[in-house]
PDB file of N, CA and C in Angstrom:
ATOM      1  N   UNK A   1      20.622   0.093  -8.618  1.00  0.00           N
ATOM      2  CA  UNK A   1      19.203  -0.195  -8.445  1.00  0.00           C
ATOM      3  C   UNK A   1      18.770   0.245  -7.055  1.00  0.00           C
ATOM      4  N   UNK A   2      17.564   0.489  -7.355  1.00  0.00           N
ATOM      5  CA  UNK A   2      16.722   0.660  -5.764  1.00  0.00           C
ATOM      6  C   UNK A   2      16.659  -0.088  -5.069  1.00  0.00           C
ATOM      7  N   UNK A   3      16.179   0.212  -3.770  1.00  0.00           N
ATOM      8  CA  UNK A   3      15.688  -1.088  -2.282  1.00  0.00           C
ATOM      9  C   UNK A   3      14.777  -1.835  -2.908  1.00  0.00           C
ATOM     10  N   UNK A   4      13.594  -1.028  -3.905  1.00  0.00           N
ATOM     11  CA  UNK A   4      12.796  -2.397  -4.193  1.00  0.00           C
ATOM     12  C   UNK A   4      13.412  -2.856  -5.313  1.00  0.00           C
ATOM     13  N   UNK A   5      14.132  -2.568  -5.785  1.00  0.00           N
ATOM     14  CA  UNK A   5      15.291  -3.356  -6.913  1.00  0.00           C
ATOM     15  C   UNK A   5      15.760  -4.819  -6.545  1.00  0.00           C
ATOM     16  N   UNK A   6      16.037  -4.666  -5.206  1.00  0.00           N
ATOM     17  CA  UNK A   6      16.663  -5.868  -4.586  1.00  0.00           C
ATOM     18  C   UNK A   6      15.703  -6.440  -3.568  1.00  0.00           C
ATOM     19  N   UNK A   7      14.128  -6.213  -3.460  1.00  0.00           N
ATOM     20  CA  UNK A   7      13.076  -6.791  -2.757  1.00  0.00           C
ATOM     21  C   UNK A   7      12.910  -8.701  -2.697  1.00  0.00           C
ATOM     22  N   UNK A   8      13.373  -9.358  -1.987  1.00  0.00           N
ATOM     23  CA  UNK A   8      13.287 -10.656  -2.007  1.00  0.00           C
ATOM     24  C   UNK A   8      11.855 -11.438  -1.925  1.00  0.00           C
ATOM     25  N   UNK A   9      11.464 -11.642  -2.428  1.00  0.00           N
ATOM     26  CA  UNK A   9       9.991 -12.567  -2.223  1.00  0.00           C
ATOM     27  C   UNK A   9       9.979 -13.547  -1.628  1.00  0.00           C
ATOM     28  N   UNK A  10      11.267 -13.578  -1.419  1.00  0.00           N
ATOM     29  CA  UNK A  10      10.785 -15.148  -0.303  1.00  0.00           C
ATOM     30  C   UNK A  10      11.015 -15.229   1.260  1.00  0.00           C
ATOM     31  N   UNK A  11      11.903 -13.786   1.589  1.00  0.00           N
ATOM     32  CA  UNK A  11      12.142 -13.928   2.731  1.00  0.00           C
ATOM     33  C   UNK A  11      12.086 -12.380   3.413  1.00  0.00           C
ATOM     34  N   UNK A  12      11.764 -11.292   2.430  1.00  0.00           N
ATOM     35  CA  UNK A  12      11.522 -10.065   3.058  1.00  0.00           C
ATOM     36  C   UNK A  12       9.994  -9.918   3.219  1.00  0.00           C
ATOM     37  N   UNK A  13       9.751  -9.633   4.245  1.00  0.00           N
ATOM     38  CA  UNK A  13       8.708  -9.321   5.120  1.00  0.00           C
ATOM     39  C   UNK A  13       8.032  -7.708   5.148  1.00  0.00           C
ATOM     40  N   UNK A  14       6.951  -7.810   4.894  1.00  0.00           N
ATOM     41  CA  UNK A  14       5.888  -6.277   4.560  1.00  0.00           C
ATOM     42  C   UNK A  14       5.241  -6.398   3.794  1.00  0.00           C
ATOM     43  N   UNK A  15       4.856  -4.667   3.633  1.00  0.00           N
ATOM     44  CA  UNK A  15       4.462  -4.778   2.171  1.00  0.00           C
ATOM     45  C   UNK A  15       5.220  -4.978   0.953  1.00  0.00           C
ATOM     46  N   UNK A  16       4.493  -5.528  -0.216  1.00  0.00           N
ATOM     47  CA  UNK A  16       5.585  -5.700  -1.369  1.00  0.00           C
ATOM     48  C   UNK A  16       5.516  -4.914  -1.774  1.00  0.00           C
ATOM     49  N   UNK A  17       6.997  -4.394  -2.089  1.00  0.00           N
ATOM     50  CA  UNK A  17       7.398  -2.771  -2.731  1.00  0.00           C
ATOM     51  C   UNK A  17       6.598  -2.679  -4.559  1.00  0.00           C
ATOM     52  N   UNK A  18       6.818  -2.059  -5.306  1.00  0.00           N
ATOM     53  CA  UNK A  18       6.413  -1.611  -6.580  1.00  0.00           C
ATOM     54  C   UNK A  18       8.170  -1.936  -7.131  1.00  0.00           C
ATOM     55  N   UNK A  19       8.301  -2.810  -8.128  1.00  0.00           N
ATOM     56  CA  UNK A  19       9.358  -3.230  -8.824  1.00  0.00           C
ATOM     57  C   UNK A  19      10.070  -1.624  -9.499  1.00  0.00           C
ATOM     58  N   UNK A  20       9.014  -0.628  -9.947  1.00  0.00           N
ATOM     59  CA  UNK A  20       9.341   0.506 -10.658  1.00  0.00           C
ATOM     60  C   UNK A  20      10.315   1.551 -10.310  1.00  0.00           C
ATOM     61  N   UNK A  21      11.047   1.422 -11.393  1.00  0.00           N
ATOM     62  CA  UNK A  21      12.438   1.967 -10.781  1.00  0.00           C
ATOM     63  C   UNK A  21      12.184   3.683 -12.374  1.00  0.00           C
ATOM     64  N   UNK A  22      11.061   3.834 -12.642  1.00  0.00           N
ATOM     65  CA  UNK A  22      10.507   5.251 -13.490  1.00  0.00           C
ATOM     66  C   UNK A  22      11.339   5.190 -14.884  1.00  0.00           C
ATOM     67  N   UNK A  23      12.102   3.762 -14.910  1.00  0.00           N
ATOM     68  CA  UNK A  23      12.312   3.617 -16.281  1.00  0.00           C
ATOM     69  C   UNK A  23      11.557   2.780 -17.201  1.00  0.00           C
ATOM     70  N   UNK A  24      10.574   3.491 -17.767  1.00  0.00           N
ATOM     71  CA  UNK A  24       8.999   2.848 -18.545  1.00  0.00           C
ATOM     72  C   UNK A  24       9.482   2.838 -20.064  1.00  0.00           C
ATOM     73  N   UNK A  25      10.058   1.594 -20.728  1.00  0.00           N
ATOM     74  CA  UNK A  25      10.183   1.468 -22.102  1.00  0.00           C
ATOM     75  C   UNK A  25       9.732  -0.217 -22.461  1.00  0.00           C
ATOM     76  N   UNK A  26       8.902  -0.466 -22.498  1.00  0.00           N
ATOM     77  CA  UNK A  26       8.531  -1.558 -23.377  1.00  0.00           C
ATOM     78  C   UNK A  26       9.109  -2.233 -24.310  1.00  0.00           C
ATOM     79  N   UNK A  27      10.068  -3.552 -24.275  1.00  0.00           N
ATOM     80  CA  UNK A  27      10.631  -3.887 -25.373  1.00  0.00           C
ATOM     81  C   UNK A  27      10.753  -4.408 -26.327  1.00  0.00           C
ATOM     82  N   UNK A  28      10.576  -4.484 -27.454  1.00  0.00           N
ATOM     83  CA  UNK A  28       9.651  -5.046 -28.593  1.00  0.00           C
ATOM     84  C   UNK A  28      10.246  -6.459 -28.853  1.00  0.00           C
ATOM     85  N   UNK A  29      11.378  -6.782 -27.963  1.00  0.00           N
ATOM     86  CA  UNK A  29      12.520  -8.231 -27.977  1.00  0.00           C
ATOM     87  C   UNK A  29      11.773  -9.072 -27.150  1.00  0.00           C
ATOM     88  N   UNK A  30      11.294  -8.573 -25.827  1.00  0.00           N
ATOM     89  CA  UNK A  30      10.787  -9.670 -24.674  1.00  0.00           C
ATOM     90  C   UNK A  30       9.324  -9.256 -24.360  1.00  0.00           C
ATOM     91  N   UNK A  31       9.084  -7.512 -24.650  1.00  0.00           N
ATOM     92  CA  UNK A  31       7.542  -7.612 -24.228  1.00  0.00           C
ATOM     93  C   UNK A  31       7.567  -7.162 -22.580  1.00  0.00           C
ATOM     94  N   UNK A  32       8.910  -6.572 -21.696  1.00  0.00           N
ATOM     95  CA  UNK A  32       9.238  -6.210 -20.738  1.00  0.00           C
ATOM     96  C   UNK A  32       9.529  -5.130 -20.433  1.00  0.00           C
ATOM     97  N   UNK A  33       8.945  -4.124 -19.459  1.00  0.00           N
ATOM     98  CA  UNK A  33       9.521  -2.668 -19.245  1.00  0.00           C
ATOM     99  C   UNK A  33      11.152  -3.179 -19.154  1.00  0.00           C
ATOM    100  N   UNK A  34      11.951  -2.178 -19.843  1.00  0.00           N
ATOM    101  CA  UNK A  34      13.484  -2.355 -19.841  1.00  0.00           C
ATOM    102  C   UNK A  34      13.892  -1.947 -18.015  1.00  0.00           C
ATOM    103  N   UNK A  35      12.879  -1.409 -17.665  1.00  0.00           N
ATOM    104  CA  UNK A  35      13.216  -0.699 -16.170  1.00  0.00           C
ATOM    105  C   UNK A  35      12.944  -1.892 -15.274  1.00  0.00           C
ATOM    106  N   UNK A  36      12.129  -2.239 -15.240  1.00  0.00           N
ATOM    107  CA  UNK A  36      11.477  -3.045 -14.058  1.00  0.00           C
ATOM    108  C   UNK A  36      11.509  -4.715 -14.881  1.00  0.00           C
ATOM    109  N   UNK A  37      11.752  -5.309 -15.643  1.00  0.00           N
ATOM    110  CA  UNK A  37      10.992  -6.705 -16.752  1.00  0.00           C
ATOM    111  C   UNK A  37       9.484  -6.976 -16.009  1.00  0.00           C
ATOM    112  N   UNK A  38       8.653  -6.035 -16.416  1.00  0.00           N
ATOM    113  CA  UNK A  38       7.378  -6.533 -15.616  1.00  0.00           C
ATOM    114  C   UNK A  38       6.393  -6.713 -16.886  1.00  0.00           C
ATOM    115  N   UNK A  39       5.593  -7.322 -17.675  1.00  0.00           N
ATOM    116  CA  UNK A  39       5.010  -7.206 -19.002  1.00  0.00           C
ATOM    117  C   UNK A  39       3.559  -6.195 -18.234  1.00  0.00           C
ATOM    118  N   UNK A  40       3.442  -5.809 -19.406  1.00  0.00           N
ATOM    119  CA  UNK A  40       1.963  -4.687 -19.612  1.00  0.00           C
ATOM    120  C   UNK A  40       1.269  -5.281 -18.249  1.00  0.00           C
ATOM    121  N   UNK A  41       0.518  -6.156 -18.364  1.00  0.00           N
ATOM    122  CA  UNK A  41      -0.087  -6.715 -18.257  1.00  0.00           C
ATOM    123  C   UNK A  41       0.018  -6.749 -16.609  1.00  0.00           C
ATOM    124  N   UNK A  42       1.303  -7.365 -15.980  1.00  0.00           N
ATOM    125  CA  UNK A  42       1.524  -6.941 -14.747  1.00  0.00           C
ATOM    126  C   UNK A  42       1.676  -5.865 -13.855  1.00  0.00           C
ATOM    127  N   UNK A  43       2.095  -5.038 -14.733  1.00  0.00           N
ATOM    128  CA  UNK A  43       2.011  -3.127 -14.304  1.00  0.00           C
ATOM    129  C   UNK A  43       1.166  -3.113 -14.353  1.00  0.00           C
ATOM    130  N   UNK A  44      -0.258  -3.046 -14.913  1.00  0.00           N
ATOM    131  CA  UNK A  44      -1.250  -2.756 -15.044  1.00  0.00           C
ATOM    132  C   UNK A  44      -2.085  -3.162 -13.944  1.00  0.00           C
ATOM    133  N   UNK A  45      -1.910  -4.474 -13.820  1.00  0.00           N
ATOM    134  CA  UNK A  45      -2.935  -5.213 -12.379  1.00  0.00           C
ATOM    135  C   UNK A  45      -1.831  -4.772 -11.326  1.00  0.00           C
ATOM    136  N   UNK A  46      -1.050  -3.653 -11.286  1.00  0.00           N
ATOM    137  CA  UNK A  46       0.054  -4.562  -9.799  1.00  0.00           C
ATOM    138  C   UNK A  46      -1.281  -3.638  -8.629  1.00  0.00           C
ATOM    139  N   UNK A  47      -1.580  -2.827  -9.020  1.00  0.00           N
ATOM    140  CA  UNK A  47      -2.337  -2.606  -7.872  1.00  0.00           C
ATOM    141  C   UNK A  47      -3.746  -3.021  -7.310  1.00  0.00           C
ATOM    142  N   UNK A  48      -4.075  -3.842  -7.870  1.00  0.00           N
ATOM    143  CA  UNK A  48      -5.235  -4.624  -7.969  1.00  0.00           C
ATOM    144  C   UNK A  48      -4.442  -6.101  -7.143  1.00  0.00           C
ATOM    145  N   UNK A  49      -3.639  -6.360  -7.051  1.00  0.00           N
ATOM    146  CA  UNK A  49      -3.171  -7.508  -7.137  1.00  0.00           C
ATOM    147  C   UNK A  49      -2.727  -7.664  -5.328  1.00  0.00           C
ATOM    148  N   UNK A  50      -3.239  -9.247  -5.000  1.00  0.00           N
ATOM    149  CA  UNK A  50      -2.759  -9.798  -3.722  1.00  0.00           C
ATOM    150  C   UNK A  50      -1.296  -9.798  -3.491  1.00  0.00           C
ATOM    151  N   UNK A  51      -1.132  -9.677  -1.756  1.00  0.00           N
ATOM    152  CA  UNK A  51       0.546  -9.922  -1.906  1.00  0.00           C
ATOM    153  C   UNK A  51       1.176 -10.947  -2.446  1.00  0.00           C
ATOM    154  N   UNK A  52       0.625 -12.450  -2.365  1.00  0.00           N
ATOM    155  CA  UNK A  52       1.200 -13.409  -2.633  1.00  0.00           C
ATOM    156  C   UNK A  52       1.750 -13.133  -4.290  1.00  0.00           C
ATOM    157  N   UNK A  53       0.015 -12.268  -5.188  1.00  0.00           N
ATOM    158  CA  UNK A  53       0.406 -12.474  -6.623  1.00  0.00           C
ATOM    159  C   UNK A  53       1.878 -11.523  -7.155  1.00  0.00           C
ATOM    160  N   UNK A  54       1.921  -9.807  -5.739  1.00  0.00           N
ATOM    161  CA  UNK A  54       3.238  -9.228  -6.242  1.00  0.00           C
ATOM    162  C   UNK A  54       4.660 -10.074  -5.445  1.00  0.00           C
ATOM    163  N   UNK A  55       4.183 -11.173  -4.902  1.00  0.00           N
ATOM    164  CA  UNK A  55       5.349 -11.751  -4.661  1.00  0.00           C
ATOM    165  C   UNK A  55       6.191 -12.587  -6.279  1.00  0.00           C
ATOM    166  N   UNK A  56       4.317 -12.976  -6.695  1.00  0.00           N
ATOM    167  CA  UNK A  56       5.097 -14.288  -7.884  1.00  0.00           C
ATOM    168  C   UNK A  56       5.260 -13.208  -8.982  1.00  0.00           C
ATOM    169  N   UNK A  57       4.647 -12.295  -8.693  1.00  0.00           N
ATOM    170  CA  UNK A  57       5.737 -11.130 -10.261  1.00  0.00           C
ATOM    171  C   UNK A  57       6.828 -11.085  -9.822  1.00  0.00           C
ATOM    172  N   UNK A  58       7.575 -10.605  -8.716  1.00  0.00           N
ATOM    173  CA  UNK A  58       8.844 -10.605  -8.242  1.00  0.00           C
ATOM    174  C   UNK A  58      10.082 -11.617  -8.720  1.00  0.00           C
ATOM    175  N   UNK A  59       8.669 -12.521  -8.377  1.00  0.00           N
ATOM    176  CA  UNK A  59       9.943 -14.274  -8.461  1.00  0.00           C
ATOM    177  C   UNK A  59      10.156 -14.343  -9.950  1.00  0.00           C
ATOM    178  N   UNK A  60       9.528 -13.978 -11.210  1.00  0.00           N
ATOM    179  CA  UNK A  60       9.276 -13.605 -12.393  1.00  0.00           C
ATOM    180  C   UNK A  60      10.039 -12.446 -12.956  1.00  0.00           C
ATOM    181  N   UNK A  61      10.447 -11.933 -12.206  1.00  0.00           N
ATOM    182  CA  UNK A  61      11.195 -10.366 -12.191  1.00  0.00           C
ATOM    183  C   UNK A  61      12.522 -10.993 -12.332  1.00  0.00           C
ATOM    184  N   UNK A  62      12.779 -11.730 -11.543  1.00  0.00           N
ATOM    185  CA  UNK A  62      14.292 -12.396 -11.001  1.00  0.00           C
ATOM    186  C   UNK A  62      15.301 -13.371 -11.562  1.00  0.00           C
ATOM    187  N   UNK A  63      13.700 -14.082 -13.037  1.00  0.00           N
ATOM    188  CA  UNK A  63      14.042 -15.388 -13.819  1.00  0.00           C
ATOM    189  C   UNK A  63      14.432 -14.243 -14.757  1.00  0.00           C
ATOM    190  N   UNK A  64      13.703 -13.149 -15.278  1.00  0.00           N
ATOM    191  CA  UNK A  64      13.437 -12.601 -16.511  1.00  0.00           C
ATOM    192  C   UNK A  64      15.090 -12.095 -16.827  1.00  0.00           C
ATOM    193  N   UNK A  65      15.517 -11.187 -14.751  1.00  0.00           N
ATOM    194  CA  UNK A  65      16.891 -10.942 -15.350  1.00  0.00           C
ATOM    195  C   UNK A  65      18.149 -11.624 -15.145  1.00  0.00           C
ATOM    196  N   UNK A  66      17.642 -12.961 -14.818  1.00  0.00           N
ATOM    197  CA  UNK A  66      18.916 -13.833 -15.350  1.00  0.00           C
ATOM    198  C   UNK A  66      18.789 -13.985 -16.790  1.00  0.00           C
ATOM    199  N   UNK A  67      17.766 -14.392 -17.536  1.00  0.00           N
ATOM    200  CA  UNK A  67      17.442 -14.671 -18.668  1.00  0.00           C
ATOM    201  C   UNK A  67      18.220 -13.421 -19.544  1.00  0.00           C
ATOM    202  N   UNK A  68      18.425 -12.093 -18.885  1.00  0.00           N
ATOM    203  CA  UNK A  68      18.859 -11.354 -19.714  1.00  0.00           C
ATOM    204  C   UNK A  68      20.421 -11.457 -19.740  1.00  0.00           C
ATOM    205  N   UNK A  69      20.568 -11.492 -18.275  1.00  0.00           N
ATOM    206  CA  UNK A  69      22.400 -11.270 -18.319  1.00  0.00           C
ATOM    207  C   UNK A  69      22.552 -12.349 -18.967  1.00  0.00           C
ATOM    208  N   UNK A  70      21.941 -14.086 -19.074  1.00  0.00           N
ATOM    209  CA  UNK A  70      22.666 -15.364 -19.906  1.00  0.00           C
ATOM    210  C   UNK A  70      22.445 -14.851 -21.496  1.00  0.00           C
ATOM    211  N   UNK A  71      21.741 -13.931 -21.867  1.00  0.00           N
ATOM    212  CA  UNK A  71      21.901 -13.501 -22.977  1.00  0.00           C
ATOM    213  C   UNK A  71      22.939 -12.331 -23.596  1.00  0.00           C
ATOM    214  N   UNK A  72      22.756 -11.485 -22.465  1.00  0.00           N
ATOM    215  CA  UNK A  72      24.269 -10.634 -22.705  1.00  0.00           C
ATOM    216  C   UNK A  72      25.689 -11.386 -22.909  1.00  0.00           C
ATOM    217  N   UNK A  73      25.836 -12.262 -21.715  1.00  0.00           N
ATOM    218  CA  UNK A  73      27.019 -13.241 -21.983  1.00  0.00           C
ATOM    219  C   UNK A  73      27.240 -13.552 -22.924  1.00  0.00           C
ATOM    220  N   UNK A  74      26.298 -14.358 -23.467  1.00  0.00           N
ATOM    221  CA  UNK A  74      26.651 -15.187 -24.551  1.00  0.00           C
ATOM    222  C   UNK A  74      26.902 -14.806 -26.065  1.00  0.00           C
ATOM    223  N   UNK A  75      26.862 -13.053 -26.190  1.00  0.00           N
ATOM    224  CA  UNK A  75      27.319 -12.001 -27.224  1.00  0.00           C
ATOM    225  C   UNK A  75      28.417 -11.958 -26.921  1.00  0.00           C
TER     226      UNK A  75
END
């Protein structure tokens, strides 16, 4: 993964990077780019959007891919 792959929201300082790592597939399981887990909806506003709000996509980014690896595991 990229630098903004590993962008912390709670303690890295700047601007907030763009989660997009140019792998754009939508997944018909969660409703999440497979590249980034960001839904439509958040790609769409990220540039419209305050730092605080691309902080709480981030923090959302971070639940989505634990949520995935506790699902890989458990196959």
């Amino acid at each position: 993964m990229g630098a903004a792959a590993q962008f912390d929201p709670d303690s890295d300082a700047g601007p907030v990077p763009s989660p997009c790592i140019q792998v754009c597939r939508i997944s018909a399981v969660t409703g999440w780019c497979e590249g980034c887990q960001r839904r439509l909806e958040e790609i769409g506003g990220w540039g419209g959007m305050s730092e605080d709000d691309k902080r709480a996509v981030w923090r959302r980014i971070y639940v989505r891919r634990e949520q995935e690896k506790a699902t890989h595991e458990a196959r």
